[in-house]
Each structure stands twice: as structure tokens, then as C-alpha cells.
N, C-alpha and C. Protein backbone atom coordinates (compact mmCIF):
# COMPACT_ATOMS: atom_id res chain seq x y z
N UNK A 1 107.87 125.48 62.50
CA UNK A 1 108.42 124.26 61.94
C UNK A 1 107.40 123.62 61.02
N UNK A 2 107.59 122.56 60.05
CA UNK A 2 106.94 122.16 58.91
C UNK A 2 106.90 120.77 59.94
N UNK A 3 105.78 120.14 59.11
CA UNK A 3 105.19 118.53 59.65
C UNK A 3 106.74 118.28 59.60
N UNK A 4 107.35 118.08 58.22
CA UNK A 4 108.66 117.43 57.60
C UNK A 4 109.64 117.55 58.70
N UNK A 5 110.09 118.65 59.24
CA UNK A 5 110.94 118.90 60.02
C UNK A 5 110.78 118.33 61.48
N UNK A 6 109.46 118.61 61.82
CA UNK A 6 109.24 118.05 63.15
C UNK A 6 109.37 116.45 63.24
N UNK A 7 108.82 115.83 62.01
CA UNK A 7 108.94 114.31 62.13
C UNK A 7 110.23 113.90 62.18
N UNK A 8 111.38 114.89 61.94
CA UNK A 8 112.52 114.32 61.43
C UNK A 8 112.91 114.57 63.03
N UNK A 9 112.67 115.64 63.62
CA UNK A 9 113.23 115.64 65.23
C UNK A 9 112.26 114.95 65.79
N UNK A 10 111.10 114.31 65.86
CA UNK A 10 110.33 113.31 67.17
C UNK A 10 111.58 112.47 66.53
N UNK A 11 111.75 112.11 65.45
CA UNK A 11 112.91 110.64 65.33
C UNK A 11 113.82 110.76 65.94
N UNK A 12 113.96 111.77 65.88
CA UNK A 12 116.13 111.85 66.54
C UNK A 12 115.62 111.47 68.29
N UNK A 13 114.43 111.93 68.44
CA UNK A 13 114.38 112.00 69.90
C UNK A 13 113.93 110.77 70.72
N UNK A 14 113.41 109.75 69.38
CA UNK A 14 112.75 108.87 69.63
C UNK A 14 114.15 107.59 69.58
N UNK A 15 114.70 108.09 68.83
CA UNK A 15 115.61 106.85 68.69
C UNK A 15 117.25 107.53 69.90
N UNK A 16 117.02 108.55 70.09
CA UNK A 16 117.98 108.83 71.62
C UNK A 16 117.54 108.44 72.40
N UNK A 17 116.33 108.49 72.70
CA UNK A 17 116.02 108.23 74.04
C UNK A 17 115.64 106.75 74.02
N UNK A 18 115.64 105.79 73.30
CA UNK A 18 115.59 104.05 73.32
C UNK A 18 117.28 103.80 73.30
N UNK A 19 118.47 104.48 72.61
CA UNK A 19 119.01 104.36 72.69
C UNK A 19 120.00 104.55 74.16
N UNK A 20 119.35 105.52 74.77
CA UNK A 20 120.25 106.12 76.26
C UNK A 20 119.62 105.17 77.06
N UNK A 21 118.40 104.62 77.05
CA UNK A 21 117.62 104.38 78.12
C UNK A 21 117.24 103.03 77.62
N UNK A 22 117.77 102.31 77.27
CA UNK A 22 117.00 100.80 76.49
C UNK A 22 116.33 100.23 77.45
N UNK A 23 116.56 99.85 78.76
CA UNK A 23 115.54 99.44 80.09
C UNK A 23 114.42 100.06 80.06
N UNK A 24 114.42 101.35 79.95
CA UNK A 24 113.52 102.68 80.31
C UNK A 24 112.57 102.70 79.21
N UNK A 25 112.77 102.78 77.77
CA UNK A 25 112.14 103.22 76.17
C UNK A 25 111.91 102.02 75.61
N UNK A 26 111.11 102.14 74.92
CA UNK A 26 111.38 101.09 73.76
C UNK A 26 110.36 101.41 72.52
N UNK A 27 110.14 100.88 71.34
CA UNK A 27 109.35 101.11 70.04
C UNK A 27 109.12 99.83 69.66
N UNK A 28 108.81 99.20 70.70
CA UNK A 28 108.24 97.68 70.14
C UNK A 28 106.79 98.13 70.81
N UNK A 29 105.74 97.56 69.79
CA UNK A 29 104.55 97.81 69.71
C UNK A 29 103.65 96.89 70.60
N UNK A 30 104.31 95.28 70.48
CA UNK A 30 103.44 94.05 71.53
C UNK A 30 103.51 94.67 72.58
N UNK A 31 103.05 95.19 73.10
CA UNK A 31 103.18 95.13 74.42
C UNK A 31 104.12 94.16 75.99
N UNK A 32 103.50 92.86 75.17
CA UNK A 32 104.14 91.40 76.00
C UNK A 32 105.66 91.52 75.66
N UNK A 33 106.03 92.13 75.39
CA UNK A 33 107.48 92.03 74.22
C UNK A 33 108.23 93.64 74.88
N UNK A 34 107.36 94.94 75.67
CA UNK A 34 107.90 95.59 76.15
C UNK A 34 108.78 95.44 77.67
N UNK A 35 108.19 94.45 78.30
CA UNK A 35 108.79 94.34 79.83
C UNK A 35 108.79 95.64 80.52
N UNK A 36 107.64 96.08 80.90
CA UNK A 36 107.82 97.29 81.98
C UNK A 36 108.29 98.24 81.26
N UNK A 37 108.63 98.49 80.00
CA UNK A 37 109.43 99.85 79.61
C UNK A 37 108.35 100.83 78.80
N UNK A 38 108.33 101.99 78.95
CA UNK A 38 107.52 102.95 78.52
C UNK A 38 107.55 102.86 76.50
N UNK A 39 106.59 103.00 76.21
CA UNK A 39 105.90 103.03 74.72
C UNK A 39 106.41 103.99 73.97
N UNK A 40 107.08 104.31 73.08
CA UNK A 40 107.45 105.68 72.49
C UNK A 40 106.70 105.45 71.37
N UNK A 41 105.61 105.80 71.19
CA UNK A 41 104.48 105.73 70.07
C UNK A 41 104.44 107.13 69.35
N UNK A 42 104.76 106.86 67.38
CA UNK A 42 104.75 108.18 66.92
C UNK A 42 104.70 107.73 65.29
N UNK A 43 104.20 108.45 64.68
CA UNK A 43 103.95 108.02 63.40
C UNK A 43 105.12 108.00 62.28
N UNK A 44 105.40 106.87 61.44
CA UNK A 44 106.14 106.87 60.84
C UNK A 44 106.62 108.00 59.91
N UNK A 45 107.59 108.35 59.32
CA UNK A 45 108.10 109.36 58.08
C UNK A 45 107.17 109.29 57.18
């Protein structure tokens, strides 16, 4: 796989899994602003 391609699937996977799991995921960066929910940290496009 190319950087290009892979960044384009961490996204799909990044934004399914905040989407299935919104309690569980999240992509907010404050921390204070996550409430207990796991970090999905990954570099932009």
C-alpha cells in the first residue's frame, strides 16, 4: 500500500469507529473535553 492509500483507510477507520462507538472513541485532542473515551490520534491527509 502507498502512504496515500493507507491514510485514506486509518480515516475510514478512524471516523467508524468514533462513529459506532461515540462513548468509547473520540478525535478531540483536549483531553478535559474527552471524558474517559480513548484518543484516536493520527495524522492529518
Amino acid at each position: 500500500m502507498t502512504y496515500d492509500e493507507t491514510s485514506i483507510f486509518t480515516e475510514a477507520v478512524k471516523k467508524t469507529l468514533e462513529r459506532a462507538y461515540p462513548n468509547e472513541f473520540t478525535t478531540e485532542r483536549l483531553k478535559k473535553k474527552r471524558m474517559g473515551r480513548l484518543y484516536i490520534d493520527m495524522l492529518p491527509l
